[in-house]
C-alpha atoms as a PDB file:
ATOM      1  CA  UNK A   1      73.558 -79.638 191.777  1.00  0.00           C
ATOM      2  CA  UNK A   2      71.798 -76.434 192.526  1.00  0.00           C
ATOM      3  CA  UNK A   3      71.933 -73.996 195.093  1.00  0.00           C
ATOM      4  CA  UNK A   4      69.685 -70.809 197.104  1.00  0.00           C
ATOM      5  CA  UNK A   5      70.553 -68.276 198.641  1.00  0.00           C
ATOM      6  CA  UNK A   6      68.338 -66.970 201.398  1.00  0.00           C
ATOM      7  CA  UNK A   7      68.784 -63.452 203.859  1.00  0.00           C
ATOM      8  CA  UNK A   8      67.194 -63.339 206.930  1.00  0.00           C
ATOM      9  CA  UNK A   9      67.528 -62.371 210.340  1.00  0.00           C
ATOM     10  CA  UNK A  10      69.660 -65.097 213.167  1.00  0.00           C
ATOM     11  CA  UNK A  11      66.657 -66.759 213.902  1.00  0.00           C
ATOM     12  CA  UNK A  12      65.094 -67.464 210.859  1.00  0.00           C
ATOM     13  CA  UNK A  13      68.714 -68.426 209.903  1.00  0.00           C
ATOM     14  CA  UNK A  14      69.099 -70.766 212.395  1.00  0.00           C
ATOM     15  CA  UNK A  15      65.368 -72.619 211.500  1.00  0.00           C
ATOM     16  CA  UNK A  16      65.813 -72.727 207.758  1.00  0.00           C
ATOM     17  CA  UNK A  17      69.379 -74.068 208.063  1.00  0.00           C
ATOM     18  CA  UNK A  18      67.507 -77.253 210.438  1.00  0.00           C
ATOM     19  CA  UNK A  19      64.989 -77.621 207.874  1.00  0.00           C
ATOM     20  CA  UNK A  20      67.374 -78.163 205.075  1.00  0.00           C
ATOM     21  CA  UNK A  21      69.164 -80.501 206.779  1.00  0.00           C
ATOM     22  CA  UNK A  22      66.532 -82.675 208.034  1.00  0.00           C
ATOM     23  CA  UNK A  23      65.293 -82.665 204.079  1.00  0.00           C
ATOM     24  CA  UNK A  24      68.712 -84.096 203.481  1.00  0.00           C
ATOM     25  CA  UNK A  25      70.564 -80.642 202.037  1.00  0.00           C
ATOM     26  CA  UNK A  26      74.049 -79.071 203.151  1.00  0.00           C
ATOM     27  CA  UNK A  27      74.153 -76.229 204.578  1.00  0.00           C
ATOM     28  CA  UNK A  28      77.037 -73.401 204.109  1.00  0.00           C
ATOM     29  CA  UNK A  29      76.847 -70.555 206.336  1.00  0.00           C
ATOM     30  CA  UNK A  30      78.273 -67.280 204.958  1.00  0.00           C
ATOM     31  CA  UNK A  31      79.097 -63.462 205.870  1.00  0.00           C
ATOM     32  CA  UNK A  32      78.482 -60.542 204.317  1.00  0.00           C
ATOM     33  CA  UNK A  33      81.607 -60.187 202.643  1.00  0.00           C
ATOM     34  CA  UNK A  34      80.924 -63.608 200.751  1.00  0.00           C
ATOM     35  CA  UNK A  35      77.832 -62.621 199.802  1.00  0.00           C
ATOM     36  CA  UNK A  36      78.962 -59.712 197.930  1.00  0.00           C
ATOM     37  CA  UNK A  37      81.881 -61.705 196.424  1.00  0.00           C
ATOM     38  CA  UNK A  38      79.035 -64.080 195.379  1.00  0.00           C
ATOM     39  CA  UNK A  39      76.891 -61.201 194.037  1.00  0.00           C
ATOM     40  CA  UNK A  40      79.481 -58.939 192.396  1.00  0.00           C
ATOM     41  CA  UNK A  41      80.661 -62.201 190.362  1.00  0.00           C
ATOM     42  CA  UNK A  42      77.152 -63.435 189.435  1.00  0.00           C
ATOM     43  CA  UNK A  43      76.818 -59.229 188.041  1.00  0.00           C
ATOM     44  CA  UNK A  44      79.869 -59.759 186.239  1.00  0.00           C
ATOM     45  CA  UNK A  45      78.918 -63.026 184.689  1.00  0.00           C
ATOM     46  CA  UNK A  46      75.805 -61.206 183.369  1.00  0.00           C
ATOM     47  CA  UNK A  47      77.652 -57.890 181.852  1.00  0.00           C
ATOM     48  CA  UNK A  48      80.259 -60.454 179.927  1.00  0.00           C
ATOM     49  CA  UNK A  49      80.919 -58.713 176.505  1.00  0.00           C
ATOM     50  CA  UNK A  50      83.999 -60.687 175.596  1.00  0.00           C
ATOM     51  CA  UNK A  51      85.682 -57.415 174.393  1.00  0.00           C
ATOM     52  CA  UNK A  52      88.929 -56.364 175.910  1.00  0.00           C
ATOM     53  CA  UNK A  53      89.457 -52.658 177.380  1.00  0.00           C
ATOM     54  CA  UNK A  54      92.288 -51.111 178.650  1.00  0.00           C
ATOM     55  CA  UNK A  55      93.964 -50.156 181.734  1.00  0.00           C
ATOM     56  CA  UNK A  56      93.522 -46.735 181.362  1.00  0.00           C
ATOM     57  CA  UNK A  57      89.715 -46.844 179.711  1.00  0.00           C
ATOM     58  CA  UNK A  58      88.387 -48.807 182.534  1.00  0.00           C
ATOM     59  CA  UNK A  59      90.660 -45.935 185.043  1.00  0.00           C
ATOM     60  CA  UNK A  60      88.543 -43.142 183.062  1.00  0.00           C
ATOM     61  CA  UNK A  61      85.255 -44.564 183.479  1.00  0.00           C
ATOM     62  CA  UNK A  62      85.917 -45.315 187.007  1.00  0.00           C
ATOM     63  CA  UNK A  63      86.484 -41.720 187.719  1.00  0.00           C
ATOM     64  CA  UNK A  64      84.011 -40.287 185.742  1.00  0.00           C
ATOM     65  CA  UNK A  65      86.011 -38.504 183.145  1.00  0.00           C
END
């Protein structure tokens, strides 16, 4: 199974949701704050290293020190 996202205003939204479903897909409706859950971990799956870091190095960086 595969999935797409798509932005767009209500009413674009609201016709591209119909389509999909009269071509037989399912459609999820989500908010802004799943979107960026969905983003941030897609961004995270791309930046994997598979080294470990510290607490307090990942603290630094975040501060800028």
């Amino acid at each position: 199974m595969s999935a797409i996202i798509i932005q767009a205003d209500p009413k674009s939204n609201k016709i591209l949701a119909e389509l999909a479903k009269k071509l037989g897909g399912n459609v999820l409706a989500i908010d802004d704050r799943q979107y960026e859950d969905i983003v941030l971990g897609a961004l995270m799956d791309n930046e994997k290293t598979g080294k470990v870091v510290s607490r307090k190095d990942v603290m630094k960086k975040l501060n800028g020190k």
